[in-house]
PDB file of N, CA and C in Angstrom:
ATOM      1  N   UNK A   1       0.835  -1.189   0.000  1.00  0.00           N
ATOM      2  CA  UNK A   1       0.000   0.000   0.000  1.00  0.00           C
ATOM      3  C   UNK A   1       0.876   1.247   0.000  1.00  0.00           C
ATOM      4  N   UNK A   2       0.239   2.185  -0.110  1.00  0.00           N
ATOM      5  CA  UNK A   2       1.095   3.799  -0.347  1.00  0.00           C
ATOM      6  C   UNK A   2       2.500   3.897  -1.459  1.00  0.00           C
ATOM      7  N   UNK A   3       2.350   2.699  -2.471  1.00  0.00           N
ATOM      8  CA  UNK A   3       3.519   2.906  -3.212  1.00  0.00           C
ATOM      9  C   UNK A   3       3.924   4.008  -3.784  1.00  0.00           C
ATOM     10  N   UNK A   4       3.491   5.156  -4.139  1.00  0.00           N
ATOM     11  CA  UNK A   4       4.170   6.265  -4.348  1.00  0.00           C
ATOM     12  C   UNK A   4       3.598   7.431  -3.845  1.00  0.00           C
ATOM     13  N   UNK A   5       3.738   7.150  -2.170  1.00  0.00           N
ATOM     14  CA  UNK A   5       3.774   8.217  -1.147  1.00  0.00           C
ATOM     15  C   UNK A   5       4.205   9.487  -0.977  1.00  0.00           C
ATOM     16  N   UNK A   6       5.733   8.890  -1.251  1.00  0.00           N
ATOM     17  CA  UNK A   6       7.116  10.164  -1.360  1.00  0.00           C
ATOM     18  C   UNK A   6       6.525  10.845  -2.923  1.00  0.00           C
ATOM     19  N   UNK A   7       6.291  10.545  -3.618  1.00  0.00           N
ATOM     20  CA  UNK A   7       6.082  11.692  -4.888  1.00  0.00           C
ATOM     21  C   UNK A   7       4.898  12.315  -4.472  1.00  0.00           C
ATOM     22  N   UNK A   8       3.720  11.539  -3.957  1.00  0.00           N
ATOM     23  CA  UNK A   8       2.335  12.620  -3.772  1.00  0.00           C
ATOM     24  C   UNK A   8       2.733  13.851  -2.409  1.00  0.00           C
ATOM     25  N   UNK A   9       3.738  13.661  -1.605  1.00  0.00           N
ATOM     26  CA  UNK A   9       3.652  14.457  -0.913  1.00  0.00           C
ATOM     27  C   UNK A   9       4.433  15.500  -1.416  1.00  0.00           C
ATOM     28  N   UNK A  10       5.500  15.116  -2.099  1.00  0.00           N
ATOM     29  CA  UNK A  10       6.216  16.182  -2.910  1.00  0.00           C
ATOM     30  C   UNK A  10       5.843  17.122  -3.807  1.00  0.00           C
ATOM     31  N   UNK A  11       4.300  16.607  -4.403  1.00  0.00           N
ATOM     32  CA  UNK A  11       3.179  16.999  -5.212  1.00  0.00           C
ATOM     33  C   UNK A  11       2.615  18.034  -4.265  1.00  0.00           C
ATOM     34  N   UNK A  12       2.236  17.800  -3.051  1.00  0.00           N
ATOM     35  CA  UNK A  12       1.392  18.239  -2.150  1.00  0.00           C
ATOM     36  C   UNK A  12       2.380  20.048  -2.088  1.00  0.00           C
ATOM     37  N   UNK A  13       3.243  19.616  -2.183  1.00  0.00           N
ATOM     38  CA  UNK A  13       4.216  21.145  -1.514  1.00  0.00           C
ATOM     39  C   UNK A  13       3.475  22.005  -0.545  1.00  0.00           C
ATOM     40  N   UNK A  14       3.554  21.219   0.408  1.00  0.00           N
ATOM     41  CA  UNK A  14       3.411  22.076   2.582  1.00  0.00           C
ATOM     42  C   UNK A  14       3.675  22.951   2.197  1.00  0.00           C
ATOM     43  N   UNK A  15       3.601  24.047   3.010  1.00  0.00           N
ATOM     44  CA  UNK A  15       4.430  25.231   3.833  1.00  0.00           C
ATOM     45  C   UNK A  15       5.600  24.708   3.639  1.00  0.00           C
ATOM     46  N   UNK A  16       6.588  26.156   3.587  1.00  0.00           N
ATOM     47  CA  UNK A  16       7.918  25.663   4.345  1.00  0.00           C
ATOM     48  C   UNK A  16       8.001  25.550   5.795  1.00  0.00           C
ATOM     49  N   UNK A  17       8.895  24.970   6.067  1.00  0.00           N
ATOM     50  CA  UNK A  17       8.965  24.547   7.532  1.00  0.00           C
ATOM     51  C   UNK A  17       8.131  22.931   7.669  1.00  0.00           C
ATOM     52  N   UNK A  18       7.223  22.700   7.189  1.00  0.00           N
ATOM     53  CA  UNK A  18       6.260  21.324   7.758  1.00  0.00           C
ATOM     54  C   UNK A  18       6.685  20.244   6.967  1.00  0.00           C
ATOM     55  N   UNK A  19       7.567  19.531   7.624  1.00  0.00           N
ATOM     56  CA  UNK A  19       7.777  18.169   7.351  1.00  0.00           C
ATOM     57  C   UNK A  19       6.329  16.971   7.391  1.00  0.00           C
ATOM     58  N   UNK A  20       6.568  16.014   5.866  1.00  0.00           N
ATOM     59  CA  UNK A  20       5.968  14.891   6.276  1.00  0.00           C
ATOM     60  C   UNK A  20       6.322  13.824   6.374  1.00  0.00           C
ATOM     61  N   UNK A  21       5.467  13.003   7.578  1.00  0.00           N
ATOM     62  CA  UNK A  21       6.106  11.863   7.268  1.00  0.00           C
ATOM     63  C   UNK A  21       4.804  10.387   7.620  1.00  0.00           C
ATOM     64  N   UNK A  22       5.526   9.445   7.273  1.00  0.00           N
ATOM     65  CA  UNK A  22       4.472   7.826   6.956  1.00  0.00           C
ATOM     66  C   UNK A  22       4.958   7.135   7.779  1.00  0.00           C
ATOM     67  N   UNK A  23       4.165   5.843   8.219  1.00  0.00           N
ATOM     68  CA  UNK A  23       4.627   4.598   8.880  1.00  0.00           C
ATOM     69  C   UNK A  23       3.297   3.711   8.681  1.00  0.00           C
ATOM     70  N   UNK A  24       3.223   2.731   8.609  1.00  0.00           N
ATOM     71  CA  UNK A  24       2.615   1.573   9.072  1.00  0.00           C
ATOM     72  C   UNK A  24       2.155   1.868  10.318  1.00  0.00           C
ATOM     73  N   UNK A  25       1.083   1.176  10.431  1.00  0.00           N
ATOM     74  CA  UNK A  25       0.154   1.136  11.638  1.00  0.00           C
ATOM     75  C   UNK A  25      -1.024  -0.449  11.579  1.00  0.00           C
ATOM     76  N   UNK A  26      -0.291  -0.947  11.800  1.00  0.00           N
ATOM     77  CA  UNK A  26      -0.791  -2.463  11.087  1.00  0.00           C
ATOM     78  C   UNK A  26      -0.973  -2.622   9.802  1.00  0.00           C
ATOM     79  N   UNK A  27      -2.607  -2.673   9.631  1.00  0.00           N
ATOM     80  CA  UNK A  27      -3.045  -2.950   7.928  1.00  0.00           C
ATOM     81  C   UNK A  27      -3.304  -1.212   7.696  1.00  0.00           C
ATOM     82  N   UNK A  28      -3.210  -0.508   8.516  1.00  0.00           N
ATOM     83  CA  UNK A  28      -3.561   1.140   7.959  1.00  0.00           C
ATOM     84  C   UNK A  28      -2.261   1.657   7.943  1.00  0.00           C
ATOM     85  N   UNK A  29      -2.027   2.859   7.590  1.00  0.00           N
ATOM     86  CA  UNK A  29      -1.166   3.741   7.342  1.00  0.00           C
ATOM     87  C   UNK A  29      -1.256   5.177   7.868  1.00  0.00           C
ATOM     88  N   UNK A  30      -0.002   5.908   8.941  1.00  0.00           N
ATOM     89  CA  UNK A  30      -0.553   7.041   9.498  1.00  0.00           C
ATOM     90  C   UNK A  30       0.558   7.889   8.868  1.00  0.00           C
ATOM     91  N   UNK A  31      -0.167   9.126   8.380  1.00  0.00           N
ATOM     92  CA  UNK A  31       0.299  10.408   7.348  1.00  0.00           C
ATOM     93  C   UNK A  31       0.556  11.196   8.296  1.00  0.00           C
ATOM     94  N   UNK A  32       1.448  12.135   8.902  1.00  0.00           N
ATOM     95  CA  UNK A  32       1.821  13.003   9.711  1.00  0.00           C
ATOM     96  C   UNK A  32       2.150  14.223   9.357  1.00  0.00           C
ATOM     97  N   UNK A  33       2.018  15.660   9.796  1.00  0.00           N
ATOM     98  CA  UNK A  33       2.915  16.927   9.299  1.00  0.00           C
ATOM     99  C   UNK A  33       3.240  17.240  10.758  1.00  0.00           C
ATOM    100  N   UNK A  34       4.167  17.675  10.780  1.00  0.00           N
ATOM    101  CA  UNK A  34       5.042  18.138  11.442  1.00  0.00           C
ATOM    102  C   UNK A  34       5.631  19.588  11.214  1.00  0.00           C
ATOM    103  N   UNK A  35       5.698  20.836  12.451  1.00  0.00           N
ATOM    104  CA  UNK A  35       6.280  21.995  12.517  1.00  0.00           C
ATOM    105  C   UNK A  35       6.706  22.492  13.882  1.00  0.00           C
ATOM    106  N   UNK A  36       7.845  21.688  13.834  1.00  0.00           N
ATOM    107  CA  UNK A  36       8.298  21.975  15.353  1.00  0.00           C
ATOM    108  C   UNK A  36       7.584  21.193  16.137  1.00  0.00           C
ATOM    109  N   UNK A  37       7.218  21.811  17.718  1.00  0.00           N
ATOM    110  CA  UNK A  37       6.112  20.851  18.383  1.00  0.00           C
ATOM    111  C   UNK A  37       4.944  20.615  18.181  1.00  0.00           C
ATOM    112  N   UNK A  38       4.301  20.960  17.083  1.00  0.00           N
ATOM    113  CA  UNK A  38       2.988  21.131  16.179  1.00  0.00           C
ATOM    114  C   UNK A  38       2.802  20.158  15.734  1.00  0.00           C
ATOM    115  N   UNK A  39       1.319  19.372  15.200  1.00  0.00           N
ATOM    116  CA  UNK A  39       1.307  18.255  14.356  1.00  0.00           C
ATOM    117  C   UNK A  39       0.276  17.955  14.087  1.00  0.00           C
ATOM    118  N   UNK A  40       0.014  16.985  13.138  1.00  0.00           N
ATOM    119  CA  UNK A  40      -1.606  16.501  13.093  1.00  0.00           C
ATOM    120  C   UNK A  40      -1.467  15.160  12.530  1.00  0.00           C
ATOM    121  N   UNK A  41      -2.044  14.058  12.703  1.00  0.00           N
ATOM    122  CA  UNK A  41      -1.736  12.689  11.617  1.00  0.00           C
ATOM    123  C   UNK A  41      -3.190  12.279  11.323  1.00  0.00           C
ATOM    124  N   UNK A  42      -3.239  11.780  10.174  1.00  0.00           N
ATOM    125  CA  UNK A  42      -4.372  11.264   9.688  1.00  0.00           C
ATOM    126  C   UNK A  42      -4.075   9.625   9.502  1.00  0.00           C
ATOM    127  N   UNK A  43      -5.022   8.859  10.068  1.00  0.00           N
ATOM    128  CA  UNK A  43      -5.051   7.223  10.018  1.00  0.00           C
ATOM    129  C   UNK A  43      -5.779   6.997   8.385  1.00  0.00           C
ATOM    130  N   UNK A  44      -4.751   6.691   7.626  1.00  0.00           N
ATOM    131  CA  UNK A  44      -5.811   6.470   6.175  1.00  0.00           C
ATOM    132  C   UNK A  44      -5.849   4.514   6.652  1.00  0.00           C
ATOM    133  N   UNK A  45      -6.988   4.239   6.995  1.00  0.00           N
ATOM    134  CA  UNK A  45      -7.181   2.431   6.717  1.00  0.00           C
ATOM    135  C   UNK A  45      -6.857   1.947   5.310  1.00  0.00           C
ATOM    136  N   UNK A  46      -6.999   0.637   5.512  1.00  0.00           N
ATOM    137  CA  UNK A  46      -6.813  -0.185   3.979  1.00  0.00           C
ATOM    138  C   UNK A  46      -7.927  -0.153   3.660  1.00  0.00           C
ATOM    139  N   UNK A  47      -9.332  -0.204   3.746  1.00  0.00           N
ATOM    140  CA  UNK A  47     -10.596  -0.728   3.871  1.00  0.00           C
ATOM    141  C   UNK A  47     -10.571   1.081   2.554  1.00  0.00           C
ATOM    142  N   UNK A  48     -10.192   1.956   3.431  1.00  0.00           N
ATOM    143  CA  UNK A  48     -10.504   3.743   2.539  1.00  0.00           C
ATOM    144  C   UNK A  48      -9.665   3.513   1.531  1.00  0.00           C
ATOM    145  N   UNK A  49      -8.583   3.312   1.348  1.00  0.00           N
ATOM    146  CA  UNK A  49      -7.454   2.794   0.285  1.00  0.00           C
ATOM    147  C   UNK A  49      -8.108   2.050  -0.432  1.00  0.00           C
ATOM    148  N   UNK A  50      -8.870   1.079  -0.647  1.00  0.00           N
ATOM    149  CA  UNK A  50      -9.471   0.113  -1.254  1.00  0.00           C
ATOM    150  C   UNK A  50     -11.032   0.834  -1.938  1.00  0.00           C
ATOM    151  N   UNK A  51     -11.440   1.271  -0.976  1.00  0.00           N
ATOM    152  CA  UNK A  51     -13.114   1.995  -0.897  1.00  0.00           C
ATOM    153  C   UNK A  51     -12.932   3.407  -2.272  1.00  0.00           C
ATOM    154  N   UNK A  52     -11.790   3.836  -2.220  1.00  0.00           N
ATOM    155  CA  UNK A  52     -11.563   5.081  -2.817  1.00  0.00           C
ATOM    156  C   UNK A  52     -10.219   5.064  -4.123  1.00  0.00           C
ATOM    157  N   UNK A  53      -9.958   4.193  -3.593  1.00  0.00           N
ATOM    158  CA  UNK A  53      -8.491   3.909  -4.502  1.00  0.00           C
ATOM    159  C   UNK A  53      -7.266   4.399  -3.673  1.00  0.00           C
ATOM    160  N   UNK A  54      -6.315   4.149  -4.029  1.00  0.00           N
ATOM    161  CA  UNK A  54      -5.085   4.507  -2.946  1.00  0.00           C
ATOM    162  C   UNK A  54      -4.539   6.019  -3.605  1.00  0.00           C
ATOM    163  N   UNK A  55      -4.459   6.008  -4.651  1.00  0.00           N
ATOM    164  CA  UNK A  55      -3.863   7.580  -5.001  1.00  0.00           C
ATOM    165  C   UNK A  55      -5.007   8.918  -4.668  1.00  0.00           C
ATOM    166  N   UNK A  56      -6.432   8.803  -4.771  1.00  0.00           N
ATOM    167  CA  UNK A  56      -7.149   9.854  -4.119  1.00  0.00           C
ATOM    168  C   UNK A  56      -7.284   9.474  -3.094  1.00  0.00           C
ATOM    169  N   UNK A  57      -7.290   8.423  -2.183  1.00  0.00           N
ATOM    170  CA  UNK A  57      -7.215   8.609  -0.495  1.00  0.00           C
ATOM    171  C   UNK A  57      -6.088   9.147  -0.137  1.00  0.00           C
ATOM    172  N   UNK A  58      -4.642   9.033  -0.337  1.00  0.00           N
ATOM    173  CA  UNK A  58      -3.582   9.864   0.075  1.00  0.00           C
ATOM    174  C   UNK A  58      -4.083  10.917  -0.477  1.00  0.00           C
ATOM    175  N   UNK A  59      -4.485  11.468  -1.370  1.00  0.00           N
ATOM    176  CA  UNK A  59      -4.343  13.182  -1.983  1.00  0.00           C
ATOM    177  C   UNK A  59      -5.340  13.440  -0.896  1.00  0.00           C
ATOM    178  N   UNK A  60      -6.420  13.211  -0.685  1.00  0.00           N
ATOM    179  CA  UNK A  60      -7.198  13.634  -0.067  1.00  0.00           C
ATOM    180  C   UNK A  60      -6.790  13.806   1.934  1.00  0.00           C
ATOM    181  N   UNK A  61      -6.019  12.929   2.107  1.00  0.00           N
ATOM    182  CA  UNK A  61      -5.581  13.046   3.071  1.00  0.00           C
ATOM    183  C   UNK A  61      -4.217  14.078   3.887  1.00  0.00           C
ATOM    184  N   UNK A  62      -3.965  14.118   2.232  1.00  0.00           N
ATOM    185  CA  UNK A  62      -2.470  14.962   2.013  1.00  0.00           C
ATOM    186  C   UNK A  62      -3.553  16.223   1.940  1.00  0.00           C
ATOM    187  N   UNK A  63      -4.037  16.921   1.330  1.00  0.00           N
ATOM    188  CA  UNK A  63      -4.693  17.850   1.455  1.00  0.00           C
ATOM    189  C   UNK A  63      -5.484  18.704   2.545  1.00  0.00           C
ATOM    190  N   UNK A  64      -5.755  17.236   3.372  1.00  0.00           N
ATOM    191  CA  UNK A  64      -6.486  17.807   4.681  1.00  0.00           C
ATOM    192  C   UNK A  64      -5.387  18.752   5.941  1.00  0.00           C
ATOM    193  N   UNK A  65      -4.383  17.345   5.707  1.00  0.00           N
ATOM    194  CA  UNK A  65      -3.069  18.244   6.326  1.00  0.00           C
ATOM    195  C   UNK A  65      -2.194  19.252   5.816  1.00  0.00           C
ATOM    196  N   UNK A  66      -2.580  19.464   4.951  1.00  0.00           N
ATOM    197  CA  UNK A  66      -2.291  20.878   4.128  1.00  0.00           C
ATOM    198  C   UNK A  66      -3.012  21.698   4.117  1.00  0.00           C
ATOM    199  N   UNK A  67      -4.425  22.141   4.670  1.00  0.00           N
ATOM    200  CA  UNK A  67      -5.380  22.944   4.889  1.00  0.00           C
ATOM    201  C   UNK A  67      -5.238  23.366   6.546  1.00  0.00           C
ATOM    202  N   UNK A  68      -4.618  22.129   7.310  1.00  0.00           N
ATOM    203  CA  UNK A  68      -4.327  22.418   8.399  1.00  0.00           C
ATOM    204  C   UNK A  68      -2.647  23.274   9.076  1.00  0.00           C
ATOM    205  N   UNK A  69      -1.950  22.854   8.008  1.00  0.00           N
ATOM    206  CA  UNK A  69      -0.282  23.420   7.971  1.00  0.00           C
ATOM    207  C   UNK A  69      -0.461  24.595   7.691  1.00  0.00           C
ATOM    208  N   UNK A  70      -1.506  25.029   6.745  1.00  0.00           N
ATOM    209  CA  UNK A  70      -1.601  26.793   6.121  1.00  0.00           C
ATOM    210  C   UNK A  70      -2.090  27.419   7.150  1.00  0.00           C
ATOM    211  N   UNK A  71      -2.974  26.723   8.006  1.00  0.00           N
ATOM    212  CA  UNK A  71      -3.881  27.266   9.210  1.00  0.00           C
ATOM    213  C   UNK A  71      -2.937  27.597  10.306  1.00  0.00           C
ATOM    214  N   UNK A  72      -2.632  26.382  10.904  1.00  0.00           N
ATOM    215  CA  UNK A  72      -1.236  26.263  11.923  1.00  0.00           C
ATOM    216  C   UNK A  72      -1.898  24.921  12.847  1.00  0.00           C
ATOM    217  N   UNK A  73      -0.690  24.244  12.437  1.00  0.00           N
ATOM    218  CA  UNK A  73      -1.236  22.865  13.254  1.00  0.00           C
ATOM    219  C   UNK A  73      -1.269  22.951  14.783  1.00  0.00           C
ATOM    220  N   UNK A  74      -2.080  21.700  15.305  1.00  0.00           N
ATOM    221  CA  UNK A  74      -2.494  21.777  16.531  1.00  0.00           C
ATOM    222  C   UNK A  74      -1.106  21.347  17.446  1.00  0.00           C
ATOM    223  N   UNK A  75      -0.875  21.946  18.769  1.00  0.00           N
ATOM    224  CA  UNK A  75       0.031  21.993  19.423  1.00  0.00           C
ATOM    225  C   UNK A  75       0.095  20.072  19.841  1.00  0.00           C
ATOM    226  N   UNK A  76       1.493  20.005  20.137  1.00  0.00           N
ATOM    227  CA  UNK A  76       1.601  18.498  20.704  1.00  0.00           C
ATOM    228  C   UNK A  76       1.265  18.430  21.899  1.00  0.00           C
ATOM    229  N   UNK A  77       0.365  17.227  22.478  1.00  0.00           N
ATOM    230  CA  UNK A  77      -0.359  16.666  23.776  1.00  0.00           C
ATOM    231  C   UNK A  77       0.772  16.805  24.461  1.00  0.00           C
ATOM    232  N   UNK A  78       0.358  16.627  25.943  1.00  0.00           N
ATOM    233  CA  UNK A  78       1.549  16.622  26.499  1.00  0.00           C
ATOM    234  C   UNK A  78       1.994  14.980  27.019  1.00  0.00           C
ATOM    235  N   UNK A  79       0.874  13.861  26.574  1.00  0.00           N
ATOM    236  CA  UNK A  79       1.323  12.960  26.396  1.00  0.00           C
ATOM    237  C   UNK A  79       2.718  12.961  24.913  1.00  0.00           C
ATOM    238  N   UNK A  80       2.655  13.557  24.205  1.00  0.00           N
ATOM    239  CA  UNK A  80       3.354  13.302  23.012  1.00  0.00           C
ATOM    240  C   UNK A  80       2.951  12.957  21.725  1.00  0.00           C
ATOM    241  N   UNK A  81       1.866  12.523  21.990  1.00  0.00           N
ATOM    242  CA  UNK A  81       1.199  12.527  20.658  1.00  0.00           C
ATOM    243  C   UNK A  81       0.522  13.942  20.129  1.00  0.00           C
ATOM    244  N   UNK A  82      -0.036  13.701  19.135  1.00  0.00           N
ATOM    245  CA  UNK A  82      -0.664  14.466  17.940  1.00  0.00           C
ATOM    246  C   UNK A  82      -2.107  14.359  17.542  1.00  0.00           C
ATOM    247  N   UNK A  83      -3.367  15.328  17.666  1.00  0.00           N
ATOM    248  CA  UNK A  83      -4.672  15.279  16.873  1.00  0.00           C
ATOM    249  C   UNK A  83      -4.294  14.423  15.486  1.00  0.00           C
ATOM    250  N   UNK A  84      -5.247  13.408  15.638  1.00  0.00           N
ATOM    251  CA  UNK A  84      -5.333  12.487  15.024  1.00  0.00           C
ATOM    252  C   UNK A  84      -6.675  12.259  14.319  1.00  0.00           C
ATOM    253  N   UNK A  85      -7.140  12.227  12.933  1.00  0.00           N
ATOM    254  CA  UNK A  85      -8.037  12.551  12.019  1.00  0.00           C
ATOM    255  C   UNK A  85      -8.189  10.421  11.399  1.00  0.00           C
ATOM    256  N   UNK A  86      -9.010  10.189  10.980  1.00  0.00           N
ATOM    257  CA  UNK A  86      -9.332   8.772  10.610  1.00  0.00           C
ATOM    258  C   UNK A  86      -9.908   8.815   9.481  1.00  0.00           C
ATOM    259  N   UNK A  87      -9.464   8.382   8.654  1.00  0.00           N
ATOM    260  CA  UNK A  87     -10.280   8.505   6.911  1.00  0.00           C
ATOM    261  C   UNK A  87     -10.449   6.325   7.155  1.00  0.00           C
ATOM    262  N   UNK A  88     -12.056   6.385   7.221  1.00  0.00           N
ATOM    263  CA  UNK A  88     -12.211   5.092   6.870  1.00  0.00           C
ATOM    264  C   UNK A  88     -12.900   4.629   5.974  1.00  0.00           C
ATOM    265  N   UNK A  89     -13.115   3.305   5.442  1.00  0.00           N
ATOM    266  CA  UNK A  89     -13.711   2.876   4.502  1.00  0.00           C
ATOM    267  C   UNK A  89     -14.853   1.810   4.567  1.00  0.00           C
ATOM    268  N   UNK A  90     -16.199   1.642   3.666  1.00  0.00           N
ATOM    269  CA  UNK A  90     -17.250   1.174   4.733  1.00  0.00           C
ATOM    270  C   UNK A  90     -16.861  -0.024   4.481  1.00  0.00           C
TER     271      UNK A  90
END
């Protein structure tokens, strides 16, 4: 899944300053931006990947966190984590 991740986000062009980044999360995949202690990640499932296709569920997901990077992302918990958004699929 997410085989050409690194080009859609490069597509996406953040802000400067907001790093992104991916990992596995079992069978889903979590999309992250990053600005300093700032952040937001979106859980895209396999089930939405499948439901939508995998190249408009990342854009669409890449986009959401790009509507949120222009805004100014939400500060980090003080557990350490990050507002976390869920794109699922029925």
């Amino acid at each position: 899944m997410l085989s050409d991740i690194r080009h859609q986000i490069e597509l996406a062009a953040f802000p400067a300053g907001v790093q992104v980044t991916h990992y596995a999360e079992g069978d889903s995949w979590v999309i992250r931006a990053l600005q300093g202690r700032h952040g937001m990640e979106i859980l895209l499932t396999e089930e939405a990947a499948k439901m939508y296709g995998e190249g408009p569920a990342v854009n669409l997901a890449l986009t959401r966190l790009k509507h949120a990077a222009a805004q100014e992302l939400p500060p980090m918990r003080p557990d350490g984590t990050f507002e976390r958004a869920v794109f699922l699929g029925d």
